[in-house]
Structures are given as C-alpha cells and as structure tokens.
Protein backbone atom coordinates (compact mmCIF):
# COMPACT_ATOMS: atom_id res chain seq x y z
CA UNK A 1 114.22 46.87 79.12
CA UNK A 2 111.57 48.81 77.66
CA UNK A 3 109.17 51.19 79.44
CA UNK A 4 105.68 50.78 79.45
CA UNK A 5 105.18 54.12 78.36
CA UNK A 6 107.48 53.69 75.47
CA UNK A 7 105.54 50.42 74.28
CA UNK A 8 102.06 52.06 73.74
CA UNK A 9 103.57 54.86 71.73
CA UNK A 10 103.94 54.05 68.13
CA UNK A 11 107.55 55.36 67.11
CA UNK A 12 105.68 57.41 64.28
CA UNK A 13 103.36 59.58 66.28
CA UNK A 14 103.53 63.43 66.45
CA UNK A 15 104.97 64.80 70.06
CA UNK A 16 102.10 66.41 72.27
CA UNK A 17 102.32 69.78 71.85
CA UNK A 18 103.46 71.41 75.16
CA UNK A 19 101.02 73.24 77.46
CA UNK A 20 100.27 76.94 76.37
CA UNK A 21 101.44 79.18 79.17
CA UNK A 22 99.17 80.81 80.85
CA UNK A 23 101.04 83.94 81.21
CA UNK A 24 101.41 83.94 77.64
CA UNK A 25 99.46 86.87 76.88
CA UNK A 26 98.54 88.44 73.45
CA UNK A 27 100.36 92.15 72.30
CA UNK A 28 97.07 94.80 72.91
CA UNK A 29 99.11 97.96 72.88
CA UNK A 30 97.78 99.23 69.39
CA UNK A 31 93.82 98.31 70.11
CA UNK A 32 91.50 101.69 70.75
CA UNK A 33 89.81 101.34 73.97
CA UNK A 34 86.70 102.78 75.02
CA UNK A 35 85.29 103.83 78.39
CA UNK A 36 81.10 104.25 78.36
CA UNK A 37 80.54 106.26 81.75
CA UNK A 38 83.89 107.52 81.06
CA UNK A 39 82.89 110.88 83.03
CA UNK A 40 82.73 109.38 86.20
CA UNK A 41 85.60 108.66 89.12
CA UNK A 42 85.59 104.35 87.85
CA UNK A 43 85.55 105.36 84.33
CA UNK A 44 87.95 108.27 84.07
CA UNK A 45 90.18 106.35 86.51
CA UNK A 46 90.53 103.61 83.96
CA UNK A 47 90.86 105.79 80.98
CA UNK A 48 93.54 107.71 82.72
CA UNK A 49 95.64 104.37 83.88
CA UNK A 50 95.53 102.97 80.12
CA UNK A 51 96.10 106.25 78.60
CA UNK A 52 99.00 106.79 81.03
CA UNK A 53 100.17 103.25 79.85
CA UNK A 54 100.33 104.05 76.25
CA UNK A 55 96.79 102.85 75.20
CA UNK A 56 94.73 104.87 72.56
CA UNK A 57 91.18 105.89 75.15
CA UNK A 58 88.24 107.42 74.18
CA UNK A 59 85.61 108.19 76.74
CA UNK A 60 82.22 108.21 76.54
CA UNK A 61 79.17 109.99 78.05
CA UNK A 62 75.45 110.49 76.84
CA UNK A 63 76.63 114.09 76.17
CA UNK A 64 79.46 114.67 73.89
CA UNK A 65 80.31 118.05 75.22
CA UNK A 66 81.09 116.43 79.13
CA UNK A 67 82.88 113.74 77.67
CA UNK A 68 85.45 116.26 75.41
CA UNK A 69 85.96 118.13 78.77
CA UNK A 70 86.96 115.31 81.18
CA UNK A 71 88.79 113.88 78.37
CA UNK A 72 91.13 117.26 78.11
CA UNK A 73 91.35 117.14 81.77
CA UNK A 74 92.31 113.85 81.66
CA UNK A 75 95.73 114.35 78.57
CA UNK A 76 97.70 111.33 77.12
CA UNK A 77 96.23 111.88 73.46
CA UNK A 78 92.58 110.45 75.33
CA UNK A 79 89.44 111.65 73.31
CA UNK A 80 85.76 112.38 73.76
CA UNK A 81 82.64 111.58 72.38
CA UNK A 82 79.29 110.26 72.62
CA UNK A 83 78.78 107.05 73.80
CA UNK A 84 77.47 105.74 70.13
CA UNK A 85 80.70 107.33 68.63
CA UNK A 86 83.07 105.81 71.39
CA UNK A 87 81.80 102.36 70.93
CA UNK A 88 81.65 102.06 67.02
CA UNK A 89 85.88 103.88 67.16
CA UNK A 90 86.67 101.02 69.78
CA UNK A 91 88.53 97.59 69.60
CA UNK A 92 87.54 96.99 73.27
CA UNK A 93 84.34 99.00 75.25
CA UNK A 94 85.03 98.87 79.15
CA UNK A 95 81.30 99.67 80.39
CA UNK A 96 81.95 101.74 84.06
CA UNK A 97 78.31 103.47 83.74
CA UNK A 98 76.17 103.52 87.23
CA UNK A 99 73.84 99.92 87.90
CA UNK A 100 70.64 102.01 87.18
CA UNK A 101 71.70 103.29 83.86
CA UNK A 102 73.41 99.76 82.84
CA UNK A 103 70.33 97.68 80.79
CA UNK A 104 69.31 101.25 79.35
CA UNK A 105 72.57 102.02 78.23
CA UNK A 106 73.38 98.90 76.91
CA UNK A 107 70.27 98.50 75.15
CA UNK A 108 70.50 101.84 73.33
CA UNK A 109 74.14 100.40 72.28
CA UNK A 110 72.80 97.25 71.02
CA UNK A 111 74.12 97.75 67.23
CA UNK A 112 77.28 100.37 67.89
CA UNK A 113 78.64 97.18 70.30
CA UNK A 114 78.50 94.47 67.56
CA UNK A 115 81.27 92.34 67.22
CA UNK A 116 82.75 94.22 69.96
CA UNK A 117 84.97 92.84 72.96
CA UNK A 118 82.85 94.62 75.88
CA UNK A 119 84.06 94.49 79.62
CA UNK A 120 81.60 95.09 82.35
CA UNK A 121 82.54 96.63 85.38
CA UNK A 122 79.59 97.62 87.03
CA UNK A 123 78.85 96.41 90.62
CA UNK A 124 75.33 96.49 91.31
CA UNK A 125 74.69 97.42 95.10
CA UNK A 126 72.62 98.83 97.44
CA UNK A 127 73.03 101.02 99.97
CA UNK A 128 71.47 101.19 103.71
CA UNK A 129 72.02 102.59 107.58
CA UNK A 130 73.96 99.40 107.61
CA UNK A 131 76.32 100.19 104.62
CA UNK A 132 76.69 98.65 101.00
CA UNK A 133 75.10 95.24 100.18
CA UNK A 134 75.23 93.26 96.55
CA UNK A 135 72.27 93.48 94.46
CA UNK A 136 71.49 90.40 92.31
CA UNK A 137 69.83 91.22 89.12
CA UNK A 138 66.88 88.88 87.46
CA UNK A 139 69.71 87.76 84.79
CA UNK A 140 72.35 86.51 87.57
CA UNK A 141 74.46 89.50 87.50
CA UNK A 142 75.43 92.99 85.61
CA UNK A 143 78.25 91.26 83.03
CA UNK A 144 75.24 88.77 82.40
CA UNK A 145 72.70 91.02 81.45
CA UNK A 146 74.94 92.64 79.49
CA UNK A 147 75.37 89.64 77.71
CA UNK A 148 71.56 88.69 77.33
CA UNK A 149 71.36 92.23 75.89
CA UNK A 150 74.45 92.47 73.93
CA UNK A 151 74.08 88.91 71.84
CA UNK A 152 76.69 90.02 68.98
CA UNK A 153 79.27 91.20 71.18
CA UNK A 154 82.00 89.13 73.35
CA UNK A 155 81.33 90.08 76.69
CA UNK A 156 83.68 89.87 79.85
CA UNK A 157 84.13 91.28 83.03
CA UNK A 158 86.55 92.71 84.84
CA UNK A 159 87.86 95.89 87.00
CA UNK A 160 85.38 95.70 89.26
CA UNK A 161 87.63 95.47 92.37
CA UNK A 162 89.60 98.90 91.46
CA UNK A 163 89.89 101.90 93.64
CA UNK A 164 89.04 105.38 91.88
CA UNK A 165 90.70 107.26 94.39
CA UNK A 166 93.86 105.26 93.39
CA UNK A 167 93.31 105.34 90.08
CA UNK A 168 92.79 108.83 89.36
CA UNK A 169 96.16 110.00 91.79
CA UNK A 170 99.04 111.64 89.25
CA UNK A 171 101.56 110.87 92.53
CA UNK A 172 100.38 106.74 92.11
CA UNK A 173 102.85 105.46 89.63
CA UNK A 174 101.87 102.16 90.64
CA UNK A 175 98.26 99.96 90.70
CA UNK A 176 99.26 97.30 93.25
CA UNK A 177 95.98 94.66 92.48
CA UNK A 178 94.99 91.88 90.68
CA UNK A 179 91.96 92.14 88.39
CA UNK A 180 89.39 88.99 87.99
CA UNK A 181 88.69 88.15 84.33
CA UNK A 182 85.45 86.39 83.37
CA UNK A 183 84.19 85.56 80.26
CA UNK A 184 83.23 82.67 78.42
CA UNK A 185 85.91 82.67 75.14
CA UNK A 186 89.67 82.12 76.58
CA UNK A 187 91.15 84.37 73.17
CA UNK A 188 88.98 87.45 74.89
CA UNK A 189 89.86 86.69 78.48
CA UNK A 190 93.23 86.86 77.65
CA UNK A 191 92.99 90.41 75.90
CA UNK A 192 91.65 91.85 79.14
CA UNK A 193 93.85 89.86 81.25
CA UNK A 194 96.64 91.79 78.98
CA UNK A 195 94.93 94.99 78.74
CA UNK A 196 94.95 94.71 82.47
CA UNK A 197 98.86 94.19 82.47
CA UNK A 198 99.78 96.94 80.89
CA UNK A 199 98.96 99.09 83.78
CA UNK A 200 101.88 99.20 86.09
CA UNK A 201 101.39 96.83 89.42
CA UNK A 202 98.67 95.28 87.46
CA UNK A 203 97.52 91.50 87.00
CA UNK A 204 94.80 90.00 84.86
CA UNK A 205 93.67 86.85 86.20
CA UNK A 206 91.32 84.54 84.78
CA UNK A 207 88.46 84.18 87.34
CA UNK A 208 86.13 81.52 85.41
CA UNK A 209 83.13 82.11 82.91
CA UNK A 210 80.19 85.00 83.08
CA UNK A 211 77.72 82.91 85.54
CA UNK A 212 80.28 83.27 88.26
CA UNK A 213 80.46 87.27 87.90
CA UNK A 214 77.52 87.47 90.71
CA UNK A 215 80.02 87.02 93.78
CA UNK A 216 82.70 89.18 91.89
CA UNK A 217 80.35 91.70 92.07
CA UNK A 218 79.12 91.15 95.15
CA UNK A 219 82.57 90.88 96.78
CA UNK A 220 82.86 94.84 96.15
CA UNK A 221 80.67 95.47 98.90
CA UNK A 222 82.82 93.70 101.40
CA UNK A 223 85.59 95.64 100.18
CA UNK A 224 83.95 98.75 100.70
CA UNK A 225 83.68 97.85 104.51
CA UNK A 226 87.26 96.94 104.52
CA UNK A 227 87.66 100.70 103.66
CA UNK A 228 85.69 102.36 105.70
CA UNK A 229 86.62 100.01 108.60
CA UNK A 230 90.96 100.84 107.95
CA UNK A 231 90.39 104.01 106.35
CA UNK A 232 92.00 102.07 102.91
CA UNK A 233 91.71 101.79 99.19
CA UNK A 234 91.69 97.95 99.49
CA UNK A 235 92.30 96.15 96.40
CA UNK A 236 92.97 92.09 95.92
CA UNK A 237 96.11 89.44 95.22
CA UNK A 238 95.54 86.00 94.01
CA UNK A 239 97.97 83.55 95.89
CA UNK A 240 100.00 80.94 94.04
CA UNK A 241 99.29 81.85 91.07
C-alpha cells in the first residue's frame, strides 16, 4: 500500500532542506563595536558588558577628550573617540545618545554610518508629576527615524529594556534579561540577537520588523514604574521560546 504522500513525490526530487534553527546564531566575537553616547550610564553600561565579554568597544561622544576618559575608566582594551571616528572604526554602531540629541546626531553621522549595522536604543519619553510616559515621534518611533535618516545603513533595534544600574555593577557577573530585536533583514537581526548573547544571562530575541519598535519603546516607561513601585531594576523574559 502506498501513501498518499509518497505518490505525489516524484522519486527524483531533492529532500526539503530542514528548517534553519532559530537559535542558530552567527560567530560576532571578532566584529568592533561602537557605542555613540557612549559617556552616559545606557551607553557605558553596554560598552562595559561587551567589553567584559570579550568584544573589541569603542565609545563615542561629541568630544573626544570625555570619551578617552570614560573609556579608561571603563578597561577591557575599550577605546575612545569622537563619534565620527567611532562609527567609521565600527562593524556594528549601538546608538544610546539622549531622544533630543537622536535626529541631530544621526544626521551629522549620515556618511561615517554607511553600510553600517546600527542598533537604536533610544526610548523617547517624557516626563511629568505623574512619572514617565512614551513619546511617539512624527516617523513612528526613534529606530525609525533613524532609519528615514540613515538610508545606507542596516538599522535595528534593540537594548532598550536594559538597566544601567545593572549594567555598570563590577559585583553583577550576570545580565538576567532578554533583549527584543527588530529590524527588517533576518542576517542583521541575528548579529544583534548574537551580540546580545554574548553577554552572560543574556538573550536576543527577534521581536518583529522596525514599524513595531513604537511599543518597544514605549514599554520602557511601564518598566520604569515597575521600579519605582518595587524599588527594582526590572528587566524582561520571553516565555516559550
């Protein structure tokens, strides 16, 4: 007795190729990565965890000078430099400058960030009697206007969801948080979802493409009352996954 399934296969035709893994993520460990708003508690919390991890870090900062200094605070071979210089010596430029600097910056980087794999992290919010709230900017959200500004580079986002208080602590051996990915190429996704990895405790998930980077922005603001509200450095876990 044959099977159906059998019968509509001609004996001649190639075997599907299996599913790629999800999990299987590309090697990043010898790409240069480069932290604009590098300076401040996000950004030097990120260049620290990388650097910590094994990753070559340069950090940037619209004075050279500031960024040299936090960067031999910071040890673990991380240099510092202008923001121009850090983003033409990068493979991968993690942007971590404040929301009212972010379509300045990025403009003034238009040609230094070509070609470049560029991760937004910036959460724009607002700030009241009643605490923080998410701002939505004219272009949808921060990782896409830094993508209508930034047309020859491969923009993501991710880290947005990361405590700097955590990040920064020498006694924290361990990151215990997932990170959301977003981007709209699956080959770059997966570099930050592995860059992401290589921090200990540490998950890269892919969270869908740029036009859904609004909430995961936004979604830092509830976070921040989940702080103040348990005194916490609350970060997030992805279920079943």
């Amino acid at each position: 007795m044959t099977s159906t399934d059998s019968a509509q296969q001609p004996a001649d035709a190639p075997a599907k190729a299996p599913a790629k893994d999800p999990w299987d993520l590309p090697d990043v460990s010898g790409l240069v990565v480069g932290v604009l708003g590098g300076t401040g508690p996000q950004g030097k919390g990120l260049a620290y965890r990388l650097a910590r991890a094994g990753q070559k870090v340069i950090i940037g900062s619209r004075a050279a000078e500031r960024a040299r200094a936090a960067a031999e605070e910071l040890g673990h071979g991380v240099e510092g430099a202008d923001n121009a210089e850090c983003a033409r010596r990068s493979d991968i430029v993690i942007v971590a400058v404040p929301w009212e600097g972010h379509g300045k910056t990025l403009e003034a980087l238009r040609v230094d960030l070509v070609g470049k794999l560029v991760v937004d992290c910036v959460n724009p919010l607002g700030f009241d009697k009643k605490g923080a709230y998410a701002l939505k900017p004219e272009e949808g959200s921060a990782a896409e206007q830094a993508a209508a500004l930034l047309p020859d580079s491969r923009v993501t986002a991710a880290f947005h969801h990361l405590s700097a208080v955590l990040l920064e602590d020498p006694e924290i051996d361990e990151i215990d948080t997932d990170v959301m990915v977003l981007g709209e190429v699956r080959a770059d996704v997966e570099i930050v979802q592995a860059l992401a990895g290589r921090i200990p405790g540490m998950r890269g998930v892919f969270a869908g493409r740029l036009r859904g980077a609004h909430q995961v922005e936004a979604l830092v603001a509830n976070l921040i009352s989940v702080n103040r509200r348990y005194k916490a450095h609350a970060g997030l876990r992805v279920t079943d996954v």
